[in-house]
N, C-alpha and C. Protein backbone atom coordinates (compact mmCIF):
# COMPACT_ATOMS: atom_id res chain seq x y z
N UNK A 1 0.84 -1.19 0.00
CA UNK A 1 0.00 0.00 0.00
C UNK A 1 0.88 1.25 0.00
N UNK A 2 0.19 2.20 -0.62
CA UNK A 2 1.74 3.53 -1.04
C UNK A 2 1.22 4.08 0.95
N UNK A 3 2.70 4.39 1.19
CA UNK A 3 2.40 4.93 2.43
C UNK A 3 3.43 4.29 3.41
N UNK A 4 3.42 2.59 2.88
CA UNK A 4 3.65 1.69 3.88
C UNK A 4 5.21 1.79 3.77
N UNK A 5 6.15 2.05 5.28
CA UNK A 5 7.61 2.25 5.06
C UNK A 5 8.18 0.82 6.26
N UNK A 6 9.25 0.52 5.84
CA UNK A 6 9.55 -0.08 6.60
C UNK A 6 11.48 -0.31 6.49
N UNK A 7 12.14 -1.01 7.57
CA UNK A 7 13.51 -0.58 7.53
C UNK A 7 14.38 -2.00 8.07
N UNK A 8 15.71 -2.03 8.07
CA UNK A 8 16.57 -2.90 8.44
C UNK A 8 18.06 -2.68 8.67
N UNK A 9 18.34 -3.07 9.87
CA UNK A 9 19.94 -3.42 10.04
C UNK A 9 20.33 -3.98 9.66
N UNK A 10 21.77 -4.42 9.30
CA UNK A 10 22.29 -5.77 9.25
C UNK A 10 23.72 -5.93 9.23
N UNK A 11 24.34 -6.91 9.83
CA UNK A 11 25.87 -7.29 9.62
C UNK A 11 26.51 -7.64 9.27
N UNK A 12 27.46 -7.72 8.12
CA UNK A 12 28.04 -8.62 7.02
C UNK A 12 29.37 -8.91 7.32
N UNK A 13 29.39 -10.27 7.07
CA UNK A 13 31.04 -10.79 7.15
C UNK A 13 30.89 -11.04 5.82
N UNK A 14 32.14 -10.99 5.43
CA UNK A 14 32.38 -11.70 4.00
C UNK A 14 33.11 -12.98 4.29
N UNK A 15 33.42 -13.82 3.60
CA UNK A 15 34.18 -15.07 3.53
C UNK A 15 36.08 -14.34 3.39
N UNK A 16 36.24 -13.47 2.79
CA UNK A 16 37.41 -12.76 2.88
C UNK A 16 37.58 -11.71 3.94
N UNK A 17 37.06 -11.89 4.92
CA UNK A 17 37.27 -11.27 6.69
C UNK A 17 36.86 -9.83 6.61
N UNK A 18 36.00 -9.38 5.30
CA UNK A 18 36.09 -7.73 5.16
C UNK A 18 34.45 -8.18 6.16
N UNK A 19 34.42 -6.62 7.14
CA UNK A 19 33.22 -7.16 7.33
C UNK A 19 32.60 -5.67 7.36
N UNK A 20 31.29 -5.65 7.48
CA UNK A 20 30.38 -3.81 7.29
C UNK A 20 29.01 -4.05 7.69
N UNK A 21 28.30 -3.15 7.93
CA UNK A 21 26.84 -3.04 8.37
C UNK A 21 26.50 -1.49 7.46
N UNK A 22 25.13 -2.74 7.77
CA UNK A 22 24.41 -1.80 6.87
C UNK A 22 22.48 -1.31 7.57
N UNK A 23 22.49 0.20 7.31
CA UNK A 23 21.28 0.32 7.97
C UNK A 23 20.13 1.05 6.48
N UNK A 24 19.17 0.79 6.44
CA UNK A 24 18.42 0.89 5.05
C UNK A 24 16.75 1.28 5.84
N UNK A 25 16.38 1.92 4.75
CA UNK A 25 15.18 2.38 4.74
C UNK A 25 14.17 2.42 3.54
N UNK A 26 12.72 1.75 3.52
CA UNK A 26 12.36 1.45 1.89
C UNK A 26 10.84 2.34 2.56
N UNK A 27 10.25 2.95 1.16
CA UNK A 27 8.91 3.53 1.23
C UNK A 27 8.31 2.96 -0.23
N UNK A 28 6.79 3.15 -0.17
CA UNK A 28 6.18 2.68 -0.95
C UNK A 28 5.75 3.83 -1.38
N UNK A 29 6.27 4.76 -2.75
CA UNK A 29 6.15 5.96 -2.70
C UNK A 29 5.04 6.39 -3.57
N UNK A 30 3.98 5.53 -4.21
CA UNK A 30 3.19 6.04 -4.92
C UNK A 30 3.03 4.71 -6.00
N UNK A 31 1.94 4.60 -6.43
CA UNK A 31 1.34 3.97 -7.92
C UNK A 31 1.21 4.37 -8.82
N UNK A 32 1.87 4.11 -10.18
CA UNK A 32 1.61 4.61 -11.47
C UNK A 32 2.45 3.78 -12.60
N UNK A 33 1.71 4.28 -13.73
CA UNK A 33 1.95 3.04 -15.02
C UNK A 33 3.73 3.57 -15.41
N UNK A 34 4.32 2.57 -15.73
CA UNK A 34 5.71 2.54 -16.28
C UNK A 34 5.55 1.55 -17.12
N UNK A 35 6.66 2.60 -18.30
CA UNK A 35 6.67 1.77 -19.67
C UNK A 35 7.96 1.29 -19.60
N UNK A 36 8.28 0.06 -20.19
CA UNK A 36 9.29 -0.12 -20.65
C UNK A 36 9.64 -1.34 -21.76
N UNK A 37 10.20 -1.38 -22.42
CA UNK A 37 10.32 -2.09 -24.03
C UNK A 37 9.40 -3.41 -23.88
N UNK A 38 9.61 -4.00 -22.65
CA UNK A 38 8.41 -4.95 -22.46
C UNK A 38 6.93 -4.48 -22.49
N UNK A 39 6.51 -3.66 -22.45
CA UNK A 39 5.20 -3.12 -22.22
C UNK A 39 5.07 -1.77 -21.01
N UNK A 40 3.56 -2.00 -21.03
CA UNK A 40 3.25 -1.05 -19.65
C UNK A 40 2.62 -1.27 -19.01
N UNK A 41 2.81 -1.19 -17.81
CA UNK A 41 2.40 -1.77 -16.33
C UNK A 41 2.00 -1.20 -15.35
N UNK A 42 1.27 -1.59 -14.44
CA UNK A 42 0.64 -0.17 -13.28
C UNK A 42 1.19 -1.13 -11.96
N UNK A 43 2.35 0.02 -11.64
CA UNK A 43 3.41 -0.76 -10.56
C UNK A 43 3.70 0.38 -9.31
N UNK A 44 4.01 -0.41 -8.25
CA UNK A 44 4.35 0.76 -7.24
C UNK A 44 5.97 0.88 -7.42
N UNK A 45 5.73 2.43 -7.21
CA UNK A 45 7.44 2.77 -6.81
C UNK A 45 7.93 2.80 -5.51
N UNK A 46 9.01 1.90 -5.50
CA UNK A 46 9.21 1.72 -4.15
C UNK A 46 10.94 2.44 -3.86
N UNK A 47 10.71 3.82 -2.84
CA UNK A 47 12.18 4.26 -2.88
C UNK A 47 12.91 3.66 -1.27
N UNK A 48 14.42 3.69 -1.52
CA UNK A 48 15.74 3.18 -0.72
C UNK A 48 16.18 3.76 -0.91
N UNK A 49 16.83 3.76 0.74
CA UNK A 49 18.48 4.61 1.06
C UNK A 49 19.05 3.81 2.14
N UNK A 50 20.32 3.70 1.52
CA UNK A 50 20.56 2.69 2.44
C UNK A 50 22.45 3.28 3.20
N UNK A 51 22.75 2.82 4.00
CA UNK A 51 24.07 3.97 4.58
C UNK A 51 24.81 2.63 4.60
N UNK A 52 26.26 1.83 3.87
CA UNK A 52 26.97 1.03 4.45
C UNK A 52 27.85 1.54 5.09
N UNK A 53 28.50 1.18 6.25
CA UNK A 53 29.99 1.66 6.71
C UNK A 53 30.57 0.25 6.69
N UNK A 54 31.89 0.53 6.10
CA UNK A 54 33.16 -0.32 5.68
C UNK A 54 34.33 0.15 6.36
N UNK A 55 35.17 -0.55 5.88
CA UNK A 55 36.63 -0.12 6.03
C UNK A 55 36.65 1.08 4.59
N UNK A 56 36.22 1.03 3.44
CA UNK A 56 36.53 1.70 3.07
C UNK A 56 35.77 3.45 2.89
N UNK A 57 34.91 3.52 4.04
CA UNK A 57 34.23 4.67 4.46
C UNK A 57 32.45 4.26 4.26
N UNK A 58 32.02 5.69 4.37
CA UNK A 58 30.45 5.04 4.57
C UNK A 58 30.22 5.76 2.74
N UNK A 59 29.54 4.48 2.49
CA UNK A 59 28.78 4.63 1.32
C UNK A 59 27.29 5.28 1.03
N UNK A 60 26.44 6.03 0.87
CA UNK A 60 25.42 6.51 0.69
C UNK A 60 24.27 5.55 -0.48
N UNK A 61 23.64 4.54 -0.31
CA UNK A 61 22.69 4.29 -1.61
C UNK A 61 21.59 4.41 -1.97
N UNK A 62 21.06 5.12 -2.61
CA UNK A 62 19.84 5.41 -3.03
C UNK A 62 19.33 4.62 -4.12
N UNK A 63 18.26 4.09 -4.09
CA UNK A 63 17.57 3.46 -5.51
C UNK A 63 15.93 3.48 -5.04
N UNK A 64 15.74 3.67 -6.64
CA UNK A 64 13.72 3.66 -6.95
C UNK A 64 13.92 2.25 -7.25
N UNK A 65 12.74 1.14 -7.66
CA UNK A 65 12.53 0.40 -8.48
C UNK A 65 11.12 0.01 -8.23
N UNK A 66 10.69 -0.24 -9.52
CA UNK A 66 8.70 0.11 -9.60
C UNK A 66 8.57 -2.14 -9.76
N UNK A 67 7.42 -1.90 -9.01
CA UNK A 67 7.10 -3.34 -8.57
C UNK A 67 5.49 -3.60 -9.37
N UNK A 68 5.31 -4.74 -9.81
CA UNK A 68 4.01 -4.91 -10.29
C UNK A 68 3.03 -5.78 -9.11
N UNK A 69 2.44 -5.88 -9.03
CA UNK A 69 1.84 -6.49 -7.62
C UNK A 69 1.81 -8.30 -8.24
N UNK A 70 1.21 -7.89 -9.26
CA UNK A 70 1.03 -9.71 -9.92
C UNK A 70 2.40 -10.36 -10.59
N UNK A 71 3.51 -9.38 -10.59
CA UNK A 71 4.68 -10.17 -11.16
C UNK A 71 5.92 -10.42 -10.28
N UNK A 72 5.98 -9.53 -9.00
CA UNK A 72 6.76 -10.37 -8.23
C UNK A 72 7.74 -9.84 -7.68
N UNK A 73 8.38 -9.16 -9.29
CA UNK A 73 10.30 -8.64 -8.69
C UNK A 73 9.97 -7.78 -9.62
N UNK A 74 10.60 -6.94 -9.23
CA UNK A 74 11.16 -5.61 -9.42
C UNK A 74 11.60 -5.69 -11.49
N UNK A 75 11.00 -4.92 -11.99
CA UNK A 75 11.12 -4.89 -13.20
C UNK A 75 11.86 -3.74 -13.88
N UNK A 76 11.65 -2.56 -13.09
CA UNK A 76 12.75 -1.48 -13.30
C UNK A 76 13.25 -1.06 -12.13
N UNK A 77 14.81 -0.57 -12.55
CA UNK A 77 15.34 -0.35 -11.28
C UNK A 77 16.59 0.60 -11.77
N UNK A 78 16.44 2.06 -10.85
CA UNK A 78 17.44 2.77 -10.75
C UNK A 78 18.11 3.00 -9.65
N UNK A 79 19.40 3.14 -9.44
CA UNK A 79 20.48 3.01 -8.35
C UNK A 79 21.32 3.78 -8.76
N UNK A 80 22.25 4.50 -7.45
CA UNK A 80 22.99 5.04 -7.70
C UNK A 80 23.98 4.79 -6.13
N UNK A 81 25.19 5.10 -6.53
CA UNK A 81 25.99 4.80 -4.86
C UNK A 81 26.96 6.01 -4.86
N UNK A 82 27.05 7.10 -3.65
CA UNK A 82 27.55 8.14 -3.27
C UNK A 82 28.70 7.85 -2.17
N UNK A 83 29.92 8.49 -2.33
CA UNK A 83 30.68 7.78 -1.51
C UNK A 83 30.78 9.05 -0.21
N UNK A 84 30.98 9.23 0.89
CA UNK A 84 31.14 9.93 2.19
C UNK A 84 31.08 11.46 1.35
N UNK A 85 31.93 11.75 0.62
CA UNK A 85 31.81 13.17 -0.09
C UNK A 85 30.89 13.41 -0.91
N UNK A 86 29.59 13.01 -0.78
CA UNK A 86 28.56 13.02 -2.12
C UNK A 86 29.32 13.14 -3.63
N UNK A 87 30.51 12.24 -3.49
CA UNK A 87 30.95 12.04 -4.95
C UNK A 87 30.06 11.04 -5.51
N UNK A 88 29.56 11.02 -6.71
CA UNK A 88 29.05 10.11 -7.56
C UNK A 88 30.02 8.89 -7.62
N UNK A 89 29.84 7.78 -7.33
CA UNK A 89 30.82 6.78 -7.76
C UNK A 89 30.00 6.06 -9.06
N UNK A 90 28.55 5.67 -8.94
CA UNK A 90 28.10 4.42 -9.84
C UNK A 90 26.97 4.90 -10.29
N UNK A 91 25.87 4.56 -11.65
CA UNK A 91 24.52 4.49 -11.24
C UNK A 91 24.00 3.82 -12.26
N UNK A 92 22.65 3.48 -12.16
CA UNK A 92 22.65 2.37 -13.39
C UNK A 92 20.83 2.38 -13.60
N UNK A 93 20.63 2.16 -14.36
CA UNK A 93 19.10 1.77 -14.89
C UNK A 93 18.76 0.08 -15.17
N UNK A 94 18.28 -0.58 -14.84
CA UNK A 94 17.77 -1.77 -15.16
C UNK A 94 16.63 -1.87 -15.70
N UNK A 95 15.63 -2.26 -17.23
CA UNK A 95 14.76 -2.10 -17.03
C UNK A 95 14.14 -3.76 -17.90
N UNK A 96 13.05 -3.99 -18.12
CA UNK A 96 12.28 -5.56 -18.39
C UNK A 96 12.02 -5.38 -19.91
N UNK A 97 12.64 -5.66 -20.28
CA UNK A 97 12.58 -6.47 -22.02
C UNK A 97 11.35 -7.18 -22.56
N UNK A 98 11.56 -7.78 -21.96
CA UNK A 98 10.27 -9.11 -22.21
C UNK A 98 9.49 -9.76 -21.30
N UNK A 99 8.67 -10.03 -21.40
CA UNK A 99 8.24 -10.68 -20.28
C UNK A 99 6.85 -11.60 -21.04
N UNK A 100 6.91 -12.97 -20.09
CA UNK A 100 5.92 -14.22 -20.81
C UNK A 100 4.87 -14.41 -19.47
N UNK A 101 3.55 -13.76 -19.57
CA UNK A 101 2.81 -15.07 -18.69
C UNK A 101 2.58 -16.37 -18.65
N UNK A 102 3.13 -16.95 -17.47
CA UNK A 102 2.78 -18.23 -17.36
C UNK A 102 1.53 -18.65 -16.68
């Protein structure tokens, strides 16, 4: 339901001894149709921010990605990752090609 927010800690070891936590926050920011080469769909946008701290400083991440209620996962998805200096490091678009009902 747009409105509905909810959040998480968490602690990561890696198998290579690096280890970081991470604290995140997701909202359900609204309903509306998104197109993309697969078609068009009436999906919620759901926004994240999420803060890691590492050894190699705290990372900033933000991402949208619009959800269809009857398909499951996330079909478009934008991200981006800010490093301690709001330098831009990454950002990326993902979006659904095709898609088959089964």
């Amino acid at each position: 339901a747009v409105g509905k927010r909810w959040s998480n800690d968490a602690a990561v070891a890696m198998p290579n001894g690096m280890q970081f936590s991470v604290q995140a926050s997701f909202v359900v920011d609204r309903r509306e149709t998104v197109s993309v080469p697969a078609g068009a769909f009436e999906a919620y946008r759901i926004v994240g921010r999420s803060f890691v701290y590492g050894p190699a400083g705290i990372l900033e991440i933000r991402l949208s990605h619009w959800m269809a209620p009857d398909r499951g996962r996330p079909f478009v998805l934008r991200g981006g990752i800010r490093g301690i200096r709001n330098r831009e490091e990454f950002a990326q678009r993902v979006e659904l090609v095709s898609f088959k009902q089964s």
